[in-house]
N, C-alpha and C. Protein backbone atom coordinates (compact mmCIF):
# COMPACT_ATOMS: atom_id res chain seq x y z
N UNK A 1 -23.56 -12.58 -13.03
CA UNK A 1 -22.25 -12.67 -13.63
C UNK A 1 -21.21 -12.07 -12.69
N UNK A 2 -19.90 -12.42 -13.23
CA UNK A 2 -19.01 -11.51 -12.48
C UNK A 2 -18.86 -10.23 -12.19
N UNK A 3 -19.42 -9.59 -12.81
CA UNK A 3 -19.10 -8.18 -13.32
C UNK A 3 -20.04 -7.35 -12.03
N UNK A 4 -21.79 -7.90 -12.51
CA UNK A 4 -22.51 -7.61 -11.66
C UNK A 4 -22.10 -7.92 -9.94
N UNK A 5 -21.78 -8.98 -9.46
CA UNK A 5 -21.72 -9.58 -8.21
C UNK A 5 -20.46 -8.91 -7.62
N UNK A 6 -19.27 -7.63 -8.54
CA UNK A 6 -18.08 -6.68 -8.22
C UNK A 6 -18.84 -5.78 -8.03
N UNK A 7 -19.51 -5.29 -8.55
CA UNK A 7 -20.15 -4.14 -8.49
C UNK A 7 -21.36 -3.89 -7.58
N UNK A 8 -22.19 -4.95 -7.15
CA UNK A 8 -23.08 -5.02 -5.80
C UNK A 8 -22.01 -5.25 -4.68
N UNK A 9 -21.23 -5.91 -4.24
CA UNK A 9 -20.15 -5.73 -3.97
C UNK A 9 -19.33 -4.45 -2.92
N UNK A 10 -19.13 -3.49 -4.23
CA UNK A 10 -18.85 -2.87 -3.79
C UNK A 10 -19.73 -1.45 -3.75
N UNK A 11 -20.74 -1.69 -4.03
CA UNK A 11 -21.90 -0.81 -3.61
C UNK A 11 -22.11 -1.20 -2.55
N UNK A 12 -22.52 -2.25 -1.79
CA UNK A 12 -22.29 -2.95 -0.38
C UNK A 12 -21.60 -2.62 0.21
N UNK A 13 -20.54 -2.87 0.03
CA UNK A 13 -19.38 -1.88 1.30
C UNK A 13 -19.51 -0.80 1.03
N UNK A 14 -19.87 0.31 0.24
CA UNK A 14 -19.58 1.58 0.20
C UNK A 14 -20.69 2.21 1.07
N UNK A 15 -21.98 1.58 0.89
CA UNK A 15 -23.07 1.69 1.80
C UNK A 15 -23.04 1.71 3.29
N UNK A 16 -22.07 0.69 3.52
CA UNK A 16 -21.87 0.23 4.66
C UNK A 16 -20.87 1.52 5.93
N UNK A 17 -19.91 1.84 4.88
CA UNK A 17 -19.17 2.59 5.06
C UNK A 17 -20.33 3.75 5.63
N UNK A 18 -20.96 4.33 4.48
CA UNK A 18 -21.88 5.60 4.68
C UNK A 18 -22.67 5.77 5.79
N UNK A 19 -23.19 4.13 5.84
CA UNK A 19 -24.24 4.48 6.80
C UNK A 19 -23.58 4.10 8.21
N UNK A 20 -22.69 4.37 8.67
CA UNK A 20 -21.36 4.08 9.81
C UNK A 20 -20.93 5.72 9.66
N UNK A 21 -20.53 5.94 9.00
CA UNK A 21 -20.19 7.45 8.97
C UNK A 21 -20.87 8.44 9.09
N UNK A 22 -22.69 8.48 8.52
CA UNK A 22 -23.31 9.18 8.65
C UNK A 22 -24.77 8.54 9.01
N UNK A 23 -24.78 8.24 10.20
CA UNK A 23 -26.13 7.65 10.21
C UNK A 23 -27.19 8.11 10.71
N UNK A 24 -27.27 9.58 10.63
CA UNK A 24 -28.74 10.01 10.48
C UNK A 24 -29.46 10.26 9.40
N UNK A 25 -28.15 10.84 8.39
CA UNK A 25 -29.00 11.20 6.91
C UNK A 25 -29.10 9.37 6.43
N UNK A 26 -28.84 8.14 6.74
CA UNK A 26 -28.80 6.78 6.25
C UNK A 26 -30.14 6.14 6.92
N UNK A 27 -30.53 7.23 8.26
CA UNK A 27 -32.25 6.58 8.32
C UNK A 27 -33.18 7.34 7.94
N UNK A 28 -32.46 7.72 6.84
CA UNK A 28 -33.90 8.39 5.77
C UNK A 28 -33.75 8.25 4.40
N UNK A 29 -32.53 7.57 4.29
CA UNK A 29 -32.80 6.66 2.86
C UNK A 29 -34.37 5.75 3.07
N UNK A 30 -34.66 5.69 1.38
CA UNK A 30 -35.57 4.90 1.33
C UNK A 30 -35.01 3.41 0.31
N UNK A 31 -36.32 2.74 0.82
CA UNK A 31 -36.00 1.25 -0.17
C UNK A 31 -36.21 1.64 -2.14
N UNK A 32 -37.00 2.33 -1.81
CA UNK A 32 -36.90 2.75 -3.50
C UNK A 32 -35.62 3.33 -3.96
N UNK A 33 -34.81 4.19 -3.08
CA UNK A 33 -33.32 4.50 -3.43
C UNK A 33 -32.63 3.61 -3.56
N UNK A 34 -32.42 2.49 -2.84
CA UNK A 34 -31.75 1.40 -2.65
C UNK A 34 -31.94 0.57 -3.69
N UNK A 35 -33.21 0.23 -4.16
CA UNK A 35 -33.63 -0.67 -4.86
C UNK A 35 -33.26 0.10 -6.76
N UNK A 36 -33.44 1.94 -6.68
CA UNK A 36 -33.20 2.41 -7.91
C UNK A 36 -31.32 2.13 -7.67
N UNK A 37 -30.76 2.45 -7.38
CA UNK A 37 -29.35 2.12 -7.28
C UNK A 37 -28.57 0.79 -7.27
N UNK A 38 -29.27 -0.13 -7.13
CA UNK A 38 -29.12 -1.51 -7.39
C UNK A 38 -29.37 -1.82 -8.88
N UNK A 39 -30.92 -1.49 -9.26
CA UNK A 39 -31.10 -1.37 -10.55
C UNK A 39 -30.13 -0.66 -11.80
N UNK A 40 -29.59 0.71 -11.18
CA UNK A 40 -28.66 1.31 -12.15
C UNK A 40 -27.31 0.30 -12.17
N UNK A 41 -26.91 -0.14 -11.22
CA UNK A 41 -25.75 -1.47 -11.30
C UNK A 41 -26.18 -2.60 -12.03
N UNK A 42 -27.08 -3.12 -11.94
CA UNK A 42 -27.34 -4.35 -12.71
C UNK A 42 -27.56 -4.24 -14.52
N UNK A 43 -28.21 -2.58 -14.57
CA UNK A 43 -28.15 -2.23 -15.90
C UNK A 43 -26.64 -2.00 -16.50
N UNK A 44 -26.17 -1.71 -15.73
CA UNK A 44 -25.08 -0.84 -15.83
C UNK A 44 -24.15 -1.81 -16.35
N UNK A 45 -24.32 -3.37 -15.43
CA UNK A 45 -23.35 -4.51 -15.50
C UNK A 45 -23.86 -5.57 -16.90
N UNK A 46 -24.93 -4.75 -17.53
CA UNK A 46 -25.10 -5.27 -18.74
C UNK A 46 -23.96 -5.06 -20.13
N UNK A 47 -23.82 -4.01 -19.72
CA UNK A 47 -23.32 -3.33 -20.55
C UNK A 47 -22.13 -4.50 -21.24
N UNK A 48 -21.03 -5.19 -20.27
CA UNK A 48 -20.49 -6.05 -20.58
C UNK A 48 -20.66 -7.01 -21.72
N UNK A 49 -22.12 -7.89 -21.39
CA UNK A 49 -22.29 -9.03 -22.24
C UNK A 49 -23.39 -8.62 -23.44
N UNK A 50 -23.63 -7.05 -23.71
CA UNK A 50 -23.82 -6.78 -24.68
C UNK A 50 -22.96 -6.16 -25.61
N UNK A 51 -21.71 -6.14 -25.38
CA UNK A 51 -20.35 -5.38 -25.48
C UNK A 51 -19.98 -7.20 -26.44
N UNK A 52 -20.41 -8.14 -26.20
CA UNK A 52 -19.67 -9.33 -26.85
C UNK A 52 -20.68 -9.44 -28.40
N UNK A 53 -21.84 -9.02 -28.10
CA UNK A 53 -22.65 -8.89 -29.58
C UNK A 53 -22.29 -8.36 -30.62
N UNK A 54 -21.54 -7.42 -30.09
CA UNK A 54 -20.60 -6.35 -31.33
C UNK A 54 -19.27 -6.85 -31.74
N UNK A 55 -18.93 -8.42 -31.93
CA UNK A 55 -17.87 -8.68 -32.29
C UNK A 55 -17.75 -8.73 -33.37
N UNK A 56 -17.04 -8.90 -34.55
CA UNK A 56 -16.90 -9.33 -35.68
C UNK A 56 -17.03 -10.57 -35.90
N UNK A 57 -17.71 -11.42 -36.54
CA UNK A 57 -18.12 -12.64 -36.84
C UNK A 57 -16.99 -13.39 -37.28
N UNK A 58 -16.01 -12.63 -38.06
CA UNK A 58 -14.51 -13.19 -38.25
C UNK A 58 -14.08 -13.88 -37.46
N UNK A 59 -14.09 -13.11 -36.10
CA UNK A 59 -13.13 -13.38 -34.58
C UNK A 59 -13.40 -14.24 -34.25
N UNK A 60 -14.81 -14.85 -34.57
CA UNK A 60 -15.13 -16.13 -33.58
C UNK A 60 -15.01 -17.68 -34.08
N UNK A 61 -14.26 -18.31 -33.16
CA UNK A 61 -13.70 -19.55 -33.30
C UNK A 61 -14.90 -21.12 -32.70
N UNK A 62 -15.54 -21.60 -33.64
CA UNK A 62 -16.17 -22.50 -33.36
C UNK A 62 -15.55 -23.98 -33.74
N UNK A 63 -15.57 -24.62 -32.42
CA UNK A 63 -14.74 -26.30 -32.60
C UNK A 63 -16.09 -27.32 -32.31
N UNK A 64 -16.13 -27.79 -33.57
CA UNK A 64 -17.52 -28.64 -33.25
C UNK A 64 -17.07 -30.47 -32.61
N UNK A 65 -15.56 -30.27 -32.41
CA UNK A 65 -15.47 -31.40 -31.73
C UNK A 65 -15.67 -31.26 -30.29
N UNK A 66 -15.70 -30.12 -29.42
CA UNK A 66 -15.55 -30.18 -28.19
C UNK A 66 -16.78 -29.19 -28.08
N UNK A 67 -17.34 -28.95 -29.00
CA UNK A 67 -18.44 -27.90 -29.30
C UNK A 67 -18.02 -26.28 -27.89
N UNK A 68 -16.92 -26.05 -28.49
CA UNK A 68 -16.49 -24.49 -28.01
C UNK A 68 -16.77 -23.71 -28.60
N UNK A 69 -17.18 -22.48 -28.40
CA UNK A 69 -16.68 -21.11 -29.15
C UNK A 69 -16.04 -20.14 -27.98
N UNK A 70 -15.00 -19.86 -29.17
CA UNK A 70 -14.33 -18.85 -28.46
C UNK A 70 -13.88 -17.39 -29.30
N UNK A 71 -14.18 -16.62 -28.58
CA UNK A 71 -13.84 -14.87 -29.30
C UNK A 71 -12.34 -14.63 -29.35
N UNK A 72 -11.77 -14.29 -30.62
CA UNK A 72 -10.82 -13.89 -30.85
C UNK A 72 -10.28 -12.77 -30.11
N UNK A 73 -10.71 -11.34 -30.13
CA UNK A 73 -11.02 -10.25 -29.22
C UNK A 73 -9.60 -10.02 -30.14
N UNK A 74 -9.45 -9.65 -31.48
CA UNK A 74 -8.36 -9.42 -32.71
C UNK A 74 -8.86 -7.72 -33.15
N UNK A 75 -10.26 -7.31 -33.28
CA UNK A 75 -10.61 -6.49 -34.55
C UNK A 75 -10.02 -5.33 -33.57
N UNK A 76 -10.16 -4.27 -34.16
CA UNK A 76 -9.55 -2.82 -33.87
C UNK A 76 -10.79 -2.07 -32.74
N UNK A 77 -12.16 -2.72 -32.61
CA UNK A 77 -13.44 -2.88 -31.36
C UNK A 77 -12.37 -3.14 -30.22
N UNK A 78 -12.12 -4.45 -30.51
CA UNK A 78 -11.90 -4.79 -29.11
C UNK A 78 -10.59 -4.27 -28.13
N UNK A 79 -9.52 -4.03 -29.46
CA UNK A 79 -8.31 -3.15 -29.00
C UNK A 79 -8.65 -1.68 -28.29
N UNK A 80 -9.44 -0.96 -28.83
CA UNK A 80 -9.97 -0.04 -27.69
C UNK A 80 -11.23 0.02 -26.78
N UNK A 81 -11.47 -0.89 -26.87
CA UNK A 81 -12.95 -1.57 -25.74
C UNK A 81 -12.58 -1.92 -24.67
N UNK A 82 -11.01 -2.86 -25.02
CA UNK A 82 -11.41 -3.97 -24.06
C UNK A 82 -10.37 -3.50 -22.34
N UNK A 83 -9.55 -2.37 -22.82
CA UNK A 83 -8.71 -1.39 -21.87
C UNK A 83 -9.68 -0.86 -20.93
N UNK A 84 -10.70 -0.32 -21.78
CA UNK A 84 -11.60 0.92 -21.06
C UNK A 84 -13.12 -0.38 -20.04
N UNK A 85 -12.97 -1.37 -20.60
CA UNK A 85 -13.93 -2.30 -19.60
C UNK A 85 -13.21 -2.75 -19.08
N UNK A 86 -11.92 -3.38 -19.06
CA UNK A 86 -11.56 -3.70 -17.90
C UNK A 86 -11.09 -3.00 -17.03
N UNK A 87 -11.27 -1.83 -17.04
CA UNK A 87 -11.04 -0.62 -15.88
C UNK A 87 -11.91 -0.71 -15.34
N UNK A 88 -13.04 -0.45 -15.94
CA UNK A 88 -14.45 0.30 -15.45
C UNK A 88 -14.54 -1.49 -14.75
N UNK A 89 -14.85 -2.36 -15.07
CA UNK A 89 -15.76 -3.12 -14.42
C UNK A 89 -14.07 -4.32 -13.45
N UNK A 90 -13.19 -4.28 -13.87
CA UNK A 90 -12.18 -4.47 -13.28
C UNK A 90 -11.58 -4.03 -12.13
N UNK A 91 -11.30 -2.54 -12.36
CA UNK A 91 -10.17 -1.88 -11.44
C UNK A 91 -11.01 -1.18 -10.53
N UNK A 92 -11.98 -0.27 -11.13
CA UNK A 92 -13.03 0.52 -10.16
C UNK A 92 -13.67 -0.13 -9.04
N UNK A 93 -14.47 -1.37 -9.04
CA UNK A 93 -15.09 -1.98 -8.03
C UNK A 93 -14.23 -2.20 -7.07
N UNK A 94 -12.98 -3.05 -7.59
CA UNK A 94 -11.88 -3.66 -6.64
C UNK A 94 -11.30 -2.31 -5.50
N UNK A 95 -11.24 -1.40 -6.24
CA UNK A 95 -10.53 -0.14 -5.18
C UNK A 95 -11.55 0.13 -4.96
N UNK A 96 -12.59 0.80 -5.28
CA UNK A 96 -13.71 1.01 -4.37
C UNK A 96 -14.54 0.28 -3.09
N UNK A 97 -14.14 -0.78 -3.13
CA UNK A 97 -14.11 -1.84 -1.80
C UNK A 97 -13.05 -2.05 -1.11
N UNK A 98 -11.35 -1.52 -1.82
CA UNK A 98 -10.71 -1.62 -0.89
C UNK A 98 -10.58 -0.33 -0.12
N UNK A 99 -10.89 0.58 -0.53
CA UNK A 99 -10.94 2.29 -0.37
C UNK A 99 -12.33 2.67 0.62
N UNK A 100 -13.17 1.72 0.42
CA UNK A 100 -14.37 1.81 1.87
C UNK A 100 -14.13 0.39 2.60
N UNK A 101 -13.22 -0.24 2.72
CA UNK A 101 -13.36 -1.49 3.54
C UNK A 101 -12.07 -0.40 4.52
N UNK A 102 -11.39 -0.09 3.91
CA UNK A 102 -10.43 0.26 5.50
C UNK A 102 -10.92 1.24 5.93
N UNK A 103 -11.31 2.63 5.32
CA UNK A 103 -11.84 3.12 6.87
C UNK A 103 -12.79 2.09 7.69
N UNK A 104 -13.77 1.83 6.63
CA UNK A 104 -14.85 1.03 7.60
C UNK A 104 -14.32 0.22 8.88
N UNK A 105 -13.51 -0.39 8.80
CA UNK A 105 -12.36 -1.20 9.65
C UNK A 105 -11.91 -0.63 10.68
N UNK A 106 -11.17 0.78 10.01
CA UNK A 106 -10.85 1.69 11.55
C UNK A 106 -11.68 2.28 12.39
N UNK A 107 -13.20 2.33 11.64
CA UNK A 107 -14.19 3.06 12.16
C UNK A 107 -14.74 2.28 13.25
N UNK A 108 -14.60 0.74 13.14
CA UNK A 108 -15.20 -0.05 14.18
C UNK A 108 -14.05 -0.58 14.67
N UNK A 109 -13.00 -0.30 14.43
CA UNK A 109 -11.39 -0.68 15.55
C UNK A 109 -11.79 0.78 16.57
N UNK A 110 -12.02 1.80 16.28
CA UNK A 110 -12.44 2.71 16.98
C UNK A 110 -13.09 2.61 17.32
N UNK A 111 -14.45 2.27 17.63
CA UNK A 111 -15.83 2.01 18.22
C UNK A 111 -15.19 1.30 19.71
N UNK A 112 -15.17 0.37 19.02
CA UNK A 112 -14.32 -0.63 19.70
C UNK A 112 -14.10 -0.44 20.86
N UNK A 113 -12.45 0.80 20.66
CA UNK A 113 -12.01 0.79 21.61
C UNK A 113 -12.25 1.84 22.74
N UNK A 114 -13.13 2.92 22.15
CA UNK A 114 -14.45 3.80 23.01
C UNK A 114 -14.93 2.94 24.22
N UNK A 115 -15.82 1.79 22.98
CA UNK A 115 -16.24 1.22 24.17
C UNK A 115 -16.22 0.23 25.30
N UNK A 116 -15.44 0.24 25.10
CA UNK A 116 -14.19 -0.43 25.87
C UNK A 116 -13.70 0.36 27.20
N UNK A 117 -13.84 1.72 26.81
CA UNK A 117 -13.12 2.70 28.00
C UNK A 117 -14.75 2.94 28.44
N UNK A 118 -15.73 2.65 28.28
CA UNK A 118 -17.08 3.22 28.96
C UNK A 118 -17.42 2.28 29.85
């Protein structure tokens, strides 16, 4: 889903970042770290489309001519739900990839130009 593929994402660049910044303690990560931290994101990015189970049955709009349903997102759930997820799975990933994509950037505009003078 979307949610998940923001959030690997930007666990990806943030990684990327780390292991550029610190890469001796990054060759002693293991694949089981990697692989438990992937796992806590993908659980994590559940959270979303089990967040739509808890709607009120009211809210939901079924058209059996075009066979749609669609969620109202009306009850007093979703008025304070739906602020606090679209932060978390909205705003957080997006700055957290833009917040490790530029150093990362200057870190190898710098490399760069080191080696360049060698």
């Amino acid at each position: 889903t979307y949610v998940t593929g923001m959030l690997l994402i930007a666990v990806l660049t943030t990684t990327k970042f780390l292991i550029l910044r610190y890469p001796l303690r990054a060759a002693t990560w293991s694949t089981r770290r990697a692989h438990l931290v992937c796992s806590v994101i993908w659980a994590s990015s559940l959270a979303f489309p089990v967040l739509l189970l808890a709607v009120d049955k009211d809210d939901i709009h079924f058209d059996y001519r075009i066979y749609s349903c669609e969620y109202g997102y009306h009850s007093d759930f979703w008025r304070k739900v739906k602020p606090i997820t679209g932060f978390i799975f909205g705003i957080v990933p997006n700055l957290l990839i833009i917040l490790t994509t530029i150093p990362t950037l200057k870190y190898l505009a710098d490399a760069r130009k080191y080696a360049r003078q060698v």
